[in-house]
Protein backbone atom coordinates (compact mmCIF):
# COMPACT_ATOMS: atom_id res chain seq x y z
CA UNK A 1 -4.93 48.87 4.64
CA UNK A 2 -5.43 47.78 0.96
CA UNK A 3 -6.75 50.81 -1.51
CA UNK A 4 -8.97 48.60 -3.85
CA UNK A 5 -8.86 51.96 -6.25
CA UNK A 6 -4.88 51.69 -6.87
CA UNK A 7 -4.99 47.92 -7.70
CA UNK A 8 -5.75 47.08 -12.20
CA UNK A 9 -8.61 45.32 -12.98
CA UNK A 10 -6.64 42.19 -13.97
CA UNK A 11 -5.65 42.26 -10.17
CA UNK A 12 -9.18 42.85 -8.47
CA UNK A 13 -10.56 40.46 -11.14
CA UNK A 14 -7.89 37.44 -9.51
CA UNK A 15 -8.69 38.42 -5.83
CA UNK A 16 -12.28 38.09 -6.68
CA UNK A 17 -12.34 34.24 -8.24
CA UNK A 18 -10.15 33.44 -5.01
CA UNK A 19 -11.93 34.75 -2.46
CA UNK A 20 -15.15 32.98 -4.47
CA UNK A 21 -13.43 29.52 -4.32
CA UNK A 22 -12.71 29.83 -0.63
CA UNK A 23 -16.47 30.81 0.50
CA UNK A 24 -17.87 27.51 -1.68
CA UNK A 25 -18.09 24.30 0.48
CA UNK A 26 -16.96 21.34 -0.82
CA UNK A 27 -19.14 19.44 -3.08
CA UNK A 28 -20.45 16.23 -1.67
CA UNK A 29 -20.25 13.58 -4.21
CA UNK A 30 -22.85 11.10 -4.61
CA UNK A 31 -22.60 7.91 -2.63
CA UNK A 32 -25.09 5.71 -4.13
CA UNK A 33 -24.02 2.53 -4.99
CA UNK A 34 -23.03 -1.03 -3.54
CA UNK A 35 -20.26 -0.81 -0.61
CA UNK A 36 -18.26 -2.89 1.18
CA UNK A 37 -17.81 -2.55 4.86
CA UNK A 38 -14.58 -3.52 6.14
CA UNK A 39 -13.25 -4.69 10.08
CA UNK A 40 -17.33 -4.52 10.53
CA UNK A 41 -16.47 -6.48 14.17
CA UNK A 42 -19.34 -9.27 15.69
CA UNK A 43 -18.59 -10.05 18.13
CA UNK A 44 -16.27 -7.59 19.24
CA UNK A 45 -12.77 -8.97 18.04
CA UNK A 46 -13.93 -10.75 14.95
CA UNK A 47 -13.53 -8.56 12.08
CA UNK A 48 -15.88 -9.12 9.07
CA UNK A 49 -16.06 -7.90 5.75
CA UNK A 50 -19.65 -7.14 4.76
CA UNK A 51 -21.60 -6.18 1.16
CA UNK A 52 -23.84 -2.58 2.04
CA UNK A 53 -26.36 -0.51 0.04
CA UNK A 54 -25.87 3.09 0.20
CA UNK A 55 -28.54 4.83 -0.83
CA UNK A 56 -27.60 9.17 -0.75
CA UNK A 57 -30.67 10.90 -1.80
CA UNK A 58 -30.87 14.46 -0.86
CA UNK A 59 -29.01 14.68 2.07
CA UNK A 60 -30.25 11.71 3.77
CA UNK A 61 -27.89 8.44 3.60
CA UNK A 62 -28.87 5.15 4.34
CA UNK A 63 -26.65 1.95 4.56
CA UNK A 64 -28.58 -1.35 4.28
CA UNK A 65 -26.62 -4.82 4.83
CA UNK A 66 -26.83 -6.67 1.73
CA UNK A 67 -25.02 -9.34 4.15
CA UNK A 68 -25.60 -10.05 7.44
CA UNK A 69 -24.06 -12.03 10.57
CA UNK A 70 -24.82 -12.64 13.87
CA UNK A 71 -25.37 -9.10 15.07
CA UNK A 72 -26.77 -7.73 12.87
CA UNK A 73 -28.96 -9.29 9.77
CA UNK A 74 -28.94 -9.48 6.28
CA UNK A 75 -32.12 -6.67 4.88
CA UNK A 76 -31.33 -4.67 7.96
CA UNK A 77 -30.36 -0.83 8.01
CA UNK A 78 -27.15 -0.42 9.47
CA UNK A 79 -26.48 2.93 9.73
CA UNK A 80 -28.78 6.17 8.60
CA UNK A 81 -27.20 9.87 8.82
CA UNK A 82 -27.93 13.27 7.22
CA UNK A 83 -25.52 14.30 5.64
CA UNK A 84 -25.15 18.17 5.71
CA UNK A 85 -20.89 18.03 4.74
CA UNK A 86 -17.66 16.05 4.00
CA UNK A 87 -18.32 14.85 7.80
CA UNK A 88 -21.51 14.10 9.83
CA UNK A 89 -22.50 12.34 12.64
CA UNK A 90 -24.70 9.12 11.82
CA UNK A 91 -26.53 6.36 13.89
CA UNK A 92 -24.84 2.84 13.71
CA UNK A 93 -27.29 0.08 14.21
CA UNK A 94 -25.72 -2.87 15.94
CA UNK A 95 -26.56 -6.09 18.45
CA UNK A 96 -24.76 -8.75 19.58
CA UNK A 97 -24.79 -13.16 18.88
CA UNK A 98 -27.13 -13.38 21.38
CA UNK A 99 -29.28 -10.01 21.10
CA UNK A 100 -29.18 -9.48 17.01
CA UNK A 101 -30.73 -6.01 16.03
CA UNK A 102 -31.00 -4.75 19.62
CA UNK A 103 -29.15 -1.20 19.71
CA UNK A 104 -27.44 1.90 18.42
CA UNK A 105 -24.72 4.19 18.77
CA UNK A 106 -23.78 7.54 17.23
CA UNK A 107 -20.63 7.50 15.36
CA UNK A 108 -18.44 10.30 13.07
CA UNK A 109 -18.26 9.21 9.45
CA UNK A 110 -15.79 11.56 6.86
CA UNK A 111 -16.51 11.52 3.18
CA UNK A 112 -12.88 10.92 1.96
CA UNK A 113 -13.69 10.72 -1.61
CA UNK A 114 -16.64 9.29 -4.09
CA UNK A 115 -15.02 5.64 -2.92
CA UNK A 116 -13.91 5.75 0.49
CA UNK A 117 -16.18 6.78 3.50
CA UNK A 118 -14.24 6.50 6.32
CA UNK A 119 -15.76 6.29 10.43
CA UNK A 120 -14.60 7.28 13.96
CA UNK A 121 -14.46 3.35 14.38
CA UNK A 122 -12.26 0.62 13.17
CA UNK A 123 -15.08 0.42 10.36
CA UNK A 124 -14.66 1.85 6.92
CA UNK A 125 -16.57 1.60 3.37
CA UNK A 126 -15.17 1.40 -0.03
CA UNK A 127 -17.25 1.38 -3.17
CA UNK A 128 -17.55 -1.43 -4.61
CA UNK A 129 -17.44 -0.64 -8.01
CA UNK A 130 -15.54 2.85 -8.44
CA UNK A 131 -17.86 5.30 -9.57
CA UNK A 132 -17.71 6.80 -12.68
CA UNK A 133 -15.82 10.39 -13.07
CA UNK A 134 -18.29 12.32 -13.71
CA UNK A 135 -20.32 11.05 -10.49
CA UNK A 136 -17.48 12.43 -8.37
């Protein structure tokens, strides 16, 4: 067993700031900003490469389709999710050519960075625009 008591204070004063940066989770960057969302498939097979709106306020995150297709339209959310860590479950809206807008699934999405959101499905999202430094 460690005696705290026998260790110098320059030593209790390192374990300290690393046992502090362990218990901290991971700060979640803010994803706000225009996306695109790539092998976006309608039908299934036909991979698309479509222009999103993330909005990330609080810990709510909303992806609106800035472009649309057959399955989904243009103005339409795509996907809402809260967002409690680096990775969440979220609902994907989807449809198909000849039911557009008609259904949902859940899907796992993983915060890879301030630019890259990446999904349990072929689908990914990279920022448009990379965000500045100090957003990340």
């Amino acid at each position: 067993m460690l005696n705290f008591r026998s260790l110098p204070f320059f030593a209790l004063t390192v374990l300290a700031i690393s046992l502090s940066h362990c218990s901290r989770p991971p700060a979640i960057p803010n994803l706000t900003g225009v996306w695109e969302g790539v092998d976006y498939q309608c039908p299934e097979g036909v991979f698309h490469r479509e222009i999103v709106e993330i909005t990330h306020q609080d810990s709510v995150l909303t992806i609106l389709k800035l472009t649309g297709d057959d399955c989904v339209s243009a103005g339409r959310v795509s996907l809402e999710a809260d967002v409690p860590g680096l990775e969440f479950d979220g609902t994907l809206f989807q449809g198909s050519p000849m039911n557009p807008n008609s259904g949902s699934r859940q899907i796992r999405l993983t915060i890879r960075d301030a630019n890259h959101i990446d999904t349990d499905t072929p689908i990914y999202f990279e920022r448009m625009e990379a965000a500045p430094e100090w957003a990340q």
